[in-house]
PDB file of N, CA and C in Angstrom:
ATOM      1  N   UNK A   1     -11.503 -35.837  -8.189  1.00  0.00           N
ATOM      2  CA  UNK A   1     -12.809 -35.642  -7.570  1.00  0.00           C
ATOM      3  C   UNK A   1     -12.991 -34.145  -7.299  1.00  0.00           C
ATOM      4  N   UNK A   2     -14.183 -33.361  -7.659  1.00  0.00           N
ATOM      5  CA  UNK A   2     -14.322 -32.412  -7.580  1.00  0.00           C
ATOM      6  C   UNK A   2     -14.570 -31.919  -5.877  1.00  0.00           C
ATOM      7  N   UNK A   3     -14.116 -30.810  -5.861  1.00  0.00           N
ATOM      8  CA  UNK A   3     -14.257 -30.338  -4.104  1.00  0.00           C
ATOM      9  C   UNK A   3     -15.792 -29.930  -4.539  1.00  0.00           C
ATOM     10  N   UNK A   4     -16.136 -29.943  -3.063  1.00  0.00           N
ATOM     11  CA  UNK A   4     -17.863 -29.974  -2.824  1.00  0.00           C
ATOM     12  C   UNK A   4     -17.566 -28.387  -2.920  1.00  0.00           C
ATOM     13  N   UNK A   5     -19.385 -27.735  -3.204  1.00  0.00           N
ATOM     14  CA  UNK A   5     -19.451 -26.131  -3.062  1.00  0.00           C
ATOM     15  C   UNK A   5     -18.994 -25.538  -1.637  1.00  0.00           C
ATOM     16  N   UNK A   6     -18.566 -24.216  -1.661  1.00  0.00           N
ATOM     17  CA  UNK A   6     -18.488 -24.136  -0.269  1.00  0.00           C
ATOM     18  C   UNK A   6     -20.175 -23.554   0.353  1.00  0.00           C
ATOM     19  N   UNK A   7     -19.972 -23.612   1.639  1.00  0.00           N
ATOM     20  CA  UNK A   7     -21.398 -23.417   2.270  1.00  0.00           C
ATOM     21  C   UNK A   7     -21.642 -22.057   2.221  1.00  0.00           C
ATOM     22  N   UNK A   8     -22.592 -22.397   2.597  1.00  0.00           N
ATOM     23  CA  UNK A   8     -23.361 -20.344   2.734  1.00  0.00           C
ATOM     24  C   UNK A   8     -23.344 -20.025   4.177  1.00  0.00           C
ATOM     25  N   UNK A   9     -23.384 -18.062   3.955  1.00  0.00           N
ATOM     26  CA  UNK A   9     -23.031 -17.615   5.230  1.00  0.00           C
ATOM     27  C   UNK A   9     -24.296 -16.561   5.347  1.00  0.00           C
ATOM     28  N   UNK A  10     -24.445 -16.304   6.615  1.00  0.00           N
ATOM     29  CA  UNK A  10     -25.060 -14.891   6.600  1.00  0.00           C
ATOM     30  C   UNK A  10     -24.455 -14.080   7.388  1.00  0.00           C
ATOM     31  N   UNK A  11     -24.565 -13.224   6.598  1.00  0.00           N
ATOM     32  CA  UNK A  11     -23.491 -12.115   6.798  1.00  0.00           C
ATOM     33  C   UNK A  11     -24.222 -10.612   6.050  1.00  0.00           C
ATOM     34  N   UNK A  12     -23.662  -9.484   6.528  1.00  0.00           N
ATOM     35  CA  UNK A  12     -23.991  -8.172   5.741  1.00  0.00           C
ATOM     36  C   UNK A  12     -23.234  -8.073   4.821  1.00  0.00           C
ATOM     37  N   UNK A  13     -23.887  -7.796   3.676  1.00  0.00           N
ATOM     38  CA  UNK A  13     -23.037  -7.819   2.380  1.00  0.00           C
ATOM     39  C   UNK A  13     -22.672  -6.522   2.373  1.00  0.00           C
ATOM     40  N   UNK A  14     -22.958  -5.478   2.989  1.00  0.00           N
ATOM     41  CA  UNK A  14     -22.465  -4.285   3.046  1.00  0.00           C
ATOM     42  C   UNK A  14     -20.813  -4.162   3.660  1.00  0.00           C
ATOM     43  N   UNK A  15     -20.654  -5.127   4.966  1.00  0.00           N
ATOM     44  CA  UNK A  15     -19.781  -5.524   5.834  1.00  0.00           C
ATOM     45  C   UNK A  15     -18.653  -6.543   5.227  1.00  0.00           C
ATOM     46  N   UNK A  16     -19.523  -7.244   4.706  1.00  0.00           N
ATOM     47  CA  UNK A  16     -18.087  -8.521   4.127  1.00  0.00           C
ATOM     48  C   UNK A  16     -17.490  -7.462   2.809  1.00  0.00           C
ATOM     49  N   UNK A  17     -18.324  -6.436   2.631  1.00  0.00           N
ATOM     50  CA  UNK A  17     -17.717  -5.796   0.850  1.00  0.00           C
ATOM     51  C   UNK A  17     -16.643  -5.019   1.293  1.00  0.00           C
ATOM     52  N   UNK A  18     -16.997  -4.089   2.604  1.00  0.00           N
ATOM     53  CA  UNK A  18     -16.065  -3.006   3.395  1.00  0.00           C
ATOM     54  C   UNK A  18     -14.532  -3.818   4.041  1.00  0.00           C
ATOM     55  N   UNK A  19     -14.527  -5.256   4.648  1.00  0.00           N
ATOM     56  CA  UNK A  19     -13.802  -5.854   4.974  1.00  0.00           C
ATOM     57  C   UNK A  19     -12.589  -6.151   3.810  1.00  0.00           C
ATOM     58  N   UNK A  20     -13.460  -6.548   2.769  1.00  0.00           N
ATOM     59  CA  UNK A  20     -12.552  -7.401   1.327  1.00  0.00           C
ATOM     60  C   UNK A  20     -11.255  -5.738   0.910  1.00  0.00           C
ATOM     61  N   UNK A  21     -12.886  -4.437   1.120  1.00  0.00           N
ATOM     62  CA  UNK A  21     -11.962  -3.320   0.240  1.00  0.00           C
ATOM     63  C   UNK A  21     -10.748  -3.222   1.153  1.00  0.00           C
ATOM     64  N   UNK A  22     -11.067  -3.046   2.484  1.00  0.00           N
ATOM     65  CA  UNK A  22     -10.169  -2.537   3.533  1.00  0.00           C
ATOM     66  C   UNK A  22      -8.781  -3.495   3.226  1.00  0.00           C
ATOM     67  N   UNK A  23      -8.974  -5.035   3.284  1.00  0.00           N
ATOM     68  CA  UNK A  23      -8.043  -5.807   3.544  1.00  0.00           C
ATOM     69  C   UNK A  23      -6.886  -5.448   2.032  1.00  0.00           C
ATOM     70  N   UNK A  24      -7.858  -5.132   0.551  1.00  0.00           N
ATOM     71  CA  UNK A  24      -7.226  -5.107  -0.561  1.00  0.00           C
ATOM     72  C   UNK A  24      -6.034  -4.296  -0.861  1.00  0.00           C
ATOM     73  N   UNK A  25      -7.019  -3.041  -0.107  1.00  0.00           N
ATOM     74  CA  UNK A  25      -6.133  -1.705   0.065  1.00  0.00           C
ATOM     75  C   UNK A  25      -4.849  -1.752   0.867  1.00  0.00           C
ATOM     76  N   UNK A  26      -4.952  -2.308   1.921  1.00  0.00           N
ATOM     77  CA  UNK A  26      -3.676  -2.640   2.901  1.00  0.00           C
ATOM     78  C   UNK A  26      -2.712  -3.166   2.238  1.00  0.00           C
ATOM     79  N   UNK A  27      -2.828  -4.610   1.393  1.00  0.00           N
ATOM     80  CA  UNK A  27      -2.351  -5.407   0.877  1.00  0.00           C
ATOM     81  C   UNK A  27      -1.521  -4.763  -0.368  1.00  0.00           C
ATOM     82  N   UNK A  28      -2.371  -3.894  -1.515  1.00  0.00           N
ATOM     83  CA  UNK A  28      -1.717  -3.149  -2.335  1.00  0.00           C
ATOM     84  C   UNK A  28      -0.473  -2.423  -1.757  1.00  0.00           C
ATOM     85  N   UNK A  29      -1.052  -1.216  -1.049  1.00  0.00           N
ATOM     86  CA  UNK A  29       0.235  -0.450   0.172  1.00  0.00           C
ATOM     87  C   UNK A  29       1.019  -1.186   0.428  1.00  0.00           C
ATOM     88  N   UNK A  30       0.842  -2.440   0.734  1.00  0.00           N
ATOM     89  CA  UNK A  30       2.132  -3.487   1.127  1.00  0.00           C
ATOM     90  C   UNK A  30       2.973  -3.576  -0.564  1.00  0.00           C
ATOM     91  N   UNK A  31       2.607  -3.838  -1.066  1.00  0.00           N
ATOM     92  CA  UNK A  31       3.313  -4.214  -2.652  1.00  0.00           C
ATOM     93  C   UNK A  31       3.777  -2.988  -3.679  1.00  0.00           C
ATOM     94  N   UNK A  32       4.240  -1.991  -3.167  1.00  0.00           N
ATOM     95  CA  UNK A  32       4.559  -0.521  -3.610  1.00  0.00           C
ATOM     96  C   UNK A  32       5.008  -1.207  -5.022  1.00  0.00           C
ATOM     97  N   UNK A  33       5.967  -2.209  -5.279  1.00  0.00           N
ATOM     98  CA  UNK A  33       6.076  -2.664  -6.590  1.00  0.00           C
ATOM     99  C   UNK A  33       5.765  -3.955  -7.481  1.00  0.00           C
ATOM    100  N   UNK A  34       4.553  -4.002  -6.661  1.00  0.00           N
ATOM    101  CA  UNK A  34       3.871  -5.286  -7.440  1.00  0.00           C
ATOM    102  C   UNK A  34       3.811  -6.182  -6.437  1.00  0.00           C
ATOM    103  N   UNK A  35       3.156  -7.309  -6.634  1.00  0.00           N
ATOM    104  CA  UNK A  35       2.612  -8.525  -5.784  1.00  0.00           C
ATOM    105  C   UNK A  35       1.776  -9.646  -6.101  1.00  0.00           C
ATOM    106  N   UNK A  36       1.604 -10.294  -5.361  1.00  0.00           N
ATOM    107  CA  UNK A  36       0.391 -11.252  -5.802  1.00  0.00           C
ATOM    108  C   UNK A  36      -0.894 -11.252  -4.439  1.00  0.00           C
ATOM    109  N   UNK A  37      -1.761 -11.128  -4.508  1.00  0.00           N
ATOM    110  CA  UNK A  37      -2.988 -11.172  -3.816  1.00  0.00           C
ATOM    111  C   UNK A  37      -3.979 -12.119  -3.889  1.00  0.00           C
ATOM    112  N   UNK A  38      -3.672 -12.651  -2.991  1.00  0.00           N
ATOM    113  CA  UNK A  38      -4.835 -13.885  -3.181  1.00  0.00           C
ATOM    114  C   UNK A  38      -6.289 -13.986  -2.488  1.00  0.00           C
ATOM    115  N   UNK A  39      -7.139 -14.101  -2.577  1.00  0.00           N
ATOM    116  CA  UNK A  39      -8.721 -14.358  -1.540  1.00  0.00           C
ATOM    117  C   UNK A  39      -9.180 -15.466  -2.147  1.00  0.00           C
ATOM    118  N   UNK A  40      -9.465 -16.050  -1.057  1.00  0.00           N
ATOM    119  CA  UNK A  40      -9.938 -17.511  -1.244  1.00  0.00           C
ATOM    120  C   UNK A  40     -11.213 -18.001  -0.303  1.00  0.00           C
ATOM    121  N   UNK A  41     -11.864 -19.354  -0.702  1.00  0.00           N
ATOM    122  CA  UNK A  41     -13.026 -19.356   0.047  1.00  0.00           C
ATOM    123  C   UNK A  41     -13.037 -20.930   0.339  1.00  0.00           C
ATOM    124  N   UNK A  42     -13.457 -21.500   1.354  1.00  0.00           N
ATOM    125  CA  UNK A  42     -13.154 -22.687   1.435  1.00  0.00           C
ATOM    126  C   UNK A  42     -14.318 -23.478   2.338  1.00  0.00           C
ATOM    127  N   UNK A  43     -14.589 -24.750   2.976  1.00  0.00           N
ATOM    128  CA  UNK A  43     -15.340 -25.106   4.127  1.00  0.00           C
ATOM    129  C   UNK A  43     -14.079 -25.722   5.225  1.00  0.00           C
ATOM    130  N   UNK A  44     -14.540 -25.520   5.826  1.00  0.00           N
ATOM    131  CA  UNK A  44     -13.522 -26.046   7.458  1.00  0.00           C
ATOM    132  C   UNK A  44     -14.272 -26.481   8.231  1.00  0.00           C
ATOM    133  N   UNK A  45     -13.793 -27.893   8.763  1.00  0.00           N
ATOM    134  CA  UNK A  45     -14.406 -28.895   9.964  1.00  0.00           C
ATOM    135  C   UNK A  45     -13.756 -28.280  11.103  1.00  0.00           C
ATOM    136  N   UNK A  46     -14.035 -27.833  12.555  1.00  0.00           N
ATOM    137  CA  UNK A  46     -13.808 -27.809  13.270  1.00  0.00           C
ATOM    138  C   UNK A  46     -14.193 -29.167  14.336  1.00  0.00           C
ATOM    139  N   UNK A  47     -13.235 -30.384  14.293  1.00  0.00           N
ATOM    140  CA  UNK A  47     -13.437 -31.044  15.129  1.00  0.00           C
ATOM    141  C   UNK A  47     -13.412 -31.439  16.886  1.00  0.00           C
ATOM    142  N   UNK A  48     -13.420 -32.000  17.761  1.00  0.00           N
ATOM    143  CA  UNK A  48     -13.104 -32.160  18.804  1.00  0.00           C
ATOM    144  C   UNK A  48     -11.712 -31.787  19.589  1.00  0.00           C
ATOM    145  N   UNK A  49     -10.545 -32.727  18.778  1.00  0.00           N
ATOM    146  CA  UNK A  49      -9.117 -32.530  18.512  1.00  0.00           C
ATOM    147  C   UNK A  49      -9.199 -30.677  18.874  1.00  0.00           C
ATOM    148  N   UNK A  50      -9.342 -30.168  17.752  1.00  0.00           N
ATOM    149  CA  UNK A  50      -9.522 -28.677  17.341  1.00  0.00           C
ATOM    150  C   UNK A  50      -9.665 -28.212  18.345  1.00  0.00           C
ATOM    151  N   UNK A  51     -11.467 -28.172  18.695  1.00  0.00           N
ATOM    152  CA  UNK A  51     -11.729 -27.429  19.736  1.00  0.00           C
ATOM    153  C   UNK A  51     -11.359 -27.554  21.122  1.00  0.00           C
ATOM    154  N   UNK A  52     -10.295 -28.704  21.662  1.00  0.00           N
ATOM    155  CA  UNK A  52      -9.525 -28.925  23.075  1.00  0.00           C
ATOM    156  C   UNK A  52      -8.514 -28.032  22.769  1.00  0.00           C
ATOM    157  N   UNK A  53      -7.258 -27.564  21.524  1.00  0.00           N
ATOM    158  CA  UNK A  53      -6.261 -26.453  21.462  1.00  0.00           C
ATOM    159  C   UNK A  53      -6.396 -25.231  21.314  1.00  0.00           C
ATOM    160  N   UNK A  54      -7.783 -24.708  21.200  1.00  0.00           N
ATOM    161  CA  UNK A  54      -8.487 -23.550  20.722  1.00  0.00           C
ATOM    162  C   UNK A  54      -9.737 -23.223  22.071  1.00  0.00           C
ATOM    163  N   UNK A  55      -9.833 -22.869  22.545  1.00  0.00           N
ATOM    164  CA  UNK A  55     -10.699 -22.775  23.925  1.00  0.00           C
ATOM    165  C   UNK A  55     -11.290 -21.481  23.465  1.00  0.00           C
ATOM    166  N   UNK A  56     -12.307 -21.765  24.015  1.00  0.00           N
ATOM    167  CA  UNK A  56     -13.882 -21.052  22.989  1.00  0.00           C
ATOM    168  C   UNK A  56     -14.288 -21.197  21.748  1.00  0.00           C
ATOM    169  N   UNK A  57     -13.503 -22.217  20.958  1.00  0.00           N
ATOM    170  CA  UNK A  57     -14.062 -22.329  19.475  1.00  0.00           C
ATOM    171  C   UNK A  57     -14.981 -23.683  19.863  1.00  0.00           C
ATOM    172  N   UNK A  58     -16.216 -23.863  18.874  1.00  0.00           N
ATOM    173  CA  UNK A  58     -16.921 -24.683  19.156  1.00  0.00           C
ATOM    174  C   UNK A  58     -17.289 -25.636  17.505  1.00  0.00           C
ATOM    175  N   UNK A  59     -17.405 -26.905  17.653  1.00  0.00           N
ATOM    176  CA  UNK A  59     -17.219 -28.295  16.707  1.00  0.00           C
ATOM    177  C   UNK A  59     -18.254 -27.440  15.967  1.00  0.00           C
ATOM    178  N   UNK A  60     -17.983 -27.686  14.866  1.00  0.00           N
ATOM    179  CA  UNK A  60     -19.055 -28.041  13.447  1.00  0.00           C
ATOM    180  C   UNK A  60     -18.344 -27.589  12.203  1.00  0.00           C
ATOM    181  N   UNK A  61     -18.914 -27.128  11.096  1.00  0.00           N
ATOM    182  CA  UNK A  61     -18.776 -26.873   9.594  1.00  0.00           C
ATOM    183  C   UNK A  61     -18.841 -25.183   9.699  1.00  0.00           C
ATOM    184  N   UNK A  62     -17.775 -24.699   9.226  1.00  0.00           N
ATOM    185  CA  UNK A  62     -17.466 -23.418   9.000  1.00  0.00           C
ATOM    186  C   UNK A  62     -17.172 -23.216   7.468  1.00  0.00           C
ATOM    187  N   UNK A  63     -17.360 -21.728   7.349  1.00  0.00           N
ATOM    188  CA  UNK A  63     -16.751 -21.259   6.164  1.00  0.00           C
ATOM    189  C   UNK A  63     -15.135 -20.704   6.123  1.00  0.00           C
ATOM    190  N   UNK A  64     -14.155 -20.734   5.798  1.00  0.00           N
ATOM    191  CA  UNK A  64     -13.476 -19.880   5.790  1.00  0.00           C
ATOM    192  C   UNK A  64     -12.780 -18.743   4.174  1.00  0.00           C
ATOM    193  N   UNK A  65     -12.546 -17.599   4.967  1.00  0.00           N
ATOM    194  CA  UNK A  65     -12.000 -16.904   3.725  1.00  0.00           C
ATOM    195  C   UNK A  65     -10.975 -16.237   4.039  1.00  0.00           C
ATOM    196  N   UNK A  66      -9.983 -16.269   3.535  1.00  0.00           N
ATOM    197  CA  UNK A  66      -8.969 -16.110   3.205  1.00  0.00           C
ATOM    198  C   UNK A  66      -8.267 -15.258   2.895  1.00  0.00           C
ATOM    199  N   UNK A  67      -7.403 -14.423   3.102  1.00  0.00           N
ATOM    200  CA  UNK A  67      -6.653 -13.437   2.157  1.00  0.00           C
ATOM    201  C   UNK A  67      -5.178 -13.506   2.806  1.00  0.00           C
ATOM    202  N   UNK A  68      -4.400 -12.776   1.658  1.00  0.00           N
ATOM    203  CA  UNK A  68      -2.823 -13.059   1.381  1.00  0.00           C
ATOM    204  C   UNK A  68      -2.606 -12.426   0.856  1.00  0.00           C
ATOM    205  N   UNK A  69      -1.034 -11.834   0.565  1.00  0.00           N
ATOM    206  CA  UNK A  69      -0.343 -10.944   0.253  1.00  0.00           C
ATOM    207  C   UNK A  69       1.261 -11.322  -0.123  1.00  0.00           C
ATOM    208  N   UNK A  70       1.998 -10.990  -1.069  1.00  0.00           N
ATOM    209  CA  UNK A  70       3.254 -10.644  -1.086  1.00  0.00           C
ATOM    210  C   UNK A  70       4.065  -9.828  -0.711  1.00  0.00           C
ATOM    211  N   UNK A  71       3.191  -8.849   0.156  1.00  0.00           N
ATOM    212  CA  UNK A  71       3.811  -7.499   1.033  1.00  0.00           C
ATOM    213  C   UNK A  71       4.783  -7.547   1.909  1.00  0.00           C
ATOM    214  N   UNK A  72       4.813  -6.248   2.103  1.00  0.00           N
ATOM    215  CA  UNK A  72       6.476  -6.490   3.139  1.00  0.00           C
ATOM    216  C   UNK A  72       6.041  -7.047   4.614  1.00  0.00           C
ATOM    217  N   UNK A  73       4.981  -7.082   4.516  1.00  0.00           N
ATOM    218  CA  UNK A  73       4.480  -7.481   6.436  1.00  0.00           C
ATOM    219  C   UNK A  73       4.690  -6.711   7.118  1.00  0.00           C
ATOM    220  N   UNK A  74       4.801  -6.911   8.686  1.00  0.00           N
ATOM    221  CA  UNK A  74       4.749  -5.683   9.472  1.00  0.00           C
ATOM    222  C   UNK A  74       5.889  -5.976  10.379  1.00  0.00           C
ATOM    223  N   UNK A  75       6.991  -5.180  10.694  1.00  0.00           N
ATOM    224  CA  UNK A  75       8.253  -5.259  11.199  1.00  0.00           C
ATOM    225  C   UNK A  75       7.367  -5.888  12.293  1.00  0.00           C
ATOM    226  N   UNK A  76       9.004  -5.943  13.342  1.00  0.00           N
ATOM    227  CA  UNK A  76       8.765  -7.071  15.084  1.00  0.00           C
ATOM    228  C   UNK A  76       8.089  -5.686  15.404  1.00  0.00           C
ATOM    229  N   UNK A  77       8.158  -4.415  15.922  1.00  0.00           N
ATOM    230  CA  UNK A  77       7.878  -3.779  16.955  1.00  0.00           C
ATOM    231  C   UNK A  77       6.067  -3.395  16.249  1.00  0.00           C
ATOM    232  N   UNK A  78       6.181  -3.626  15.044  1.00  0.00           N
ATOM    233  CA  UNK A  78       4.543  -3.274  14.371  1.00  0.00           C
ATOM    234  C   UNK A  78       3.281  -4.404  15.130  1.00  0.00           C
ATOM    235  N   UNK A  79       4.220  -6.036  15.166  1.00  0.00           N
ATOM    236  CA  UNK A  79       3.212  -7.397  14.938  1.00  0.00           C
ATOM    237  C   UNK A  79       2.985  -7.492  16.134  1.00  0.00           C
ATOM    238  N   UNK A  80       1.492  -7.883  15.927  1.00  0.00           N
ATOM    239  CA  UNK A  80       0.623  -8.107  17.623  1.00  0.00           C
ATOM    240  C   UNK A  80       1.086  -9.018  18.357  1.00  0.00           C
ATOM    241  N   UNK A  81       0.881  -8.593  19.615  1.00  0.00           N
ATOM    242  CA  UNK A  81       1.370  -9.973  20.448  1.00  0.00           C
ATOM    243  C   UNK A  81       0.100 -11.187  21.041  1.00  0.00           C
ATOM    244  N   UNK A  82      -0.779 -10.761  20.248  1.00  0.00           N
ATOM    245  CA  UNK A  82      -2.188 -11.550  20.260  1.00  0.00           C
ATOM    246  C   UNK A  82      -2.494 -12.363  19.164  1.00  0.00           C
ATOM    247  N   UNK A  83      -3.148 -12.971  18.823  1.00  0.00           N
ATOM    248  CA  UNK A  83      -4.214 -13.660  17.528  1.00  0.00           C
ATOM    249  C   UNK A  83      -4.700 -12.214  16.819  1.00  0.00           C
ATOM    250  N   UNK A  84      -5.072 -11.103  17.864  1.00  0.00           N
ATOM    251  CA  UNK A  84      -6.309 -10.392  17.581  1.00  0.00           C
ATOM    252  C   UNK A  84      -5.621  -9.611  15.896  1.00  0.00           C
ATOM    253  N   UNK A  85      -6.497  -9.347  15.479  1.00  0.00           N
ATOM    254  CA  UNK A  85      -7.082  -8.774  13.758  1.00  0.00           C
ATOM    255  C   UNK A  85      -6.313  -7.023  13.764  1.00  0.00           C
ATOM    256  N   UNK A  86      -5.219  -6.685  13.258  1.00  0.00           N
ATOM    257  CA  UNK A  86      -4.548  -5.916  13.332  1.00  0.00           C
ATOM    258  C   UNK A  86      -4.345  -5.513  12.043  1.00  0.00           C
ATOM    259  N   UNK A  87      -4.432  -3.684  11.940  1.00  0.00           N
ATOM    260  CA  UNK A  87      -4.192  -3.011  10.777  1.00  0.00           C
ATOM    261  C   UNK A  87      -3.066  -2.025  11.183  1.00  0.00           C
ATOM    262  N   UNK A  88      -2.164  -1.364  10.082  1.00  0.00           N
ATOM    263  CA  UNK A  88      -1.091  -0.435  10.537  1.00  0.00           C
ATOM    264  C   UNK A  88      -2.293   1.012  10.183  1.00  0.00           C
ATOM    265  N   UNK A  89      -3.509   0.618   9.458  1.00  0.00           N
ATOM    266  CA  UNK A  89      -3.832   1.760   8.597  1.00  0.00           C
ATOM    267  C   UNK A  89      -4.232   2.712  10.081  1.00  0.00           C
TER     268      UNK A  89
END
C-alpha cells in the first residue's frame, strides 16, 4: 500500500532553504572522509498519549523533516543538556 502524500506547510522558503544549507554543511564537516546524509519528509500524528509525555506539544497532524548524518557527533562536554537545537558552528 502506498504511503499517503505528505502534507503541506507554510513556511519561508527562504528559511527552510537556509536551515537545509546550514544543517548540510555541518553534516559534511562531520564526514571529513565520507558519509551518508539523509533528509527525509514524513506526516506525524501527535496523539493524546503523546501530548501527556511532551508538555506544551499540542494533538493533531504534523509534518516532520528529518535529517541525519554518519558524522562523528559531538563529544560528552560538546552535547546539550536540553532538547534545545544545537550547532558547534
Amino acid at each position: 500500500m502506498p504511503e499517503p502524500a505528505v502534507g503541506r506547510v507554510s513556511a519561508d522558503q527562504g528559511q527552510i532553504e537556509q536551515i537545509i544549507m546550514n544543517l548540510t554543511v555541518n553534516a559534511r564537516d562531520a564526514m571529513p572522509r565520507g558519509g551518508k546524509l539523509t533528509i527525509s519528509t514524513g506526516n506525524a500524528e501527535m496523539d493524546d498519549a503523546f501530548v501527556r509525555l511532551h508538555p506544551g506539544a499540542i494533538p493533531g497532524s504534523y509534518v516532520v523533516f528529518s535529517v541525519s548524518d554518519t558524522g562523528c557527533g559531538m563529544d560528552l562536554e560538546t552535547q546539550p543538556t536540553s532538547s534545545s537545537f544545537l550547532t558547534t558552528k
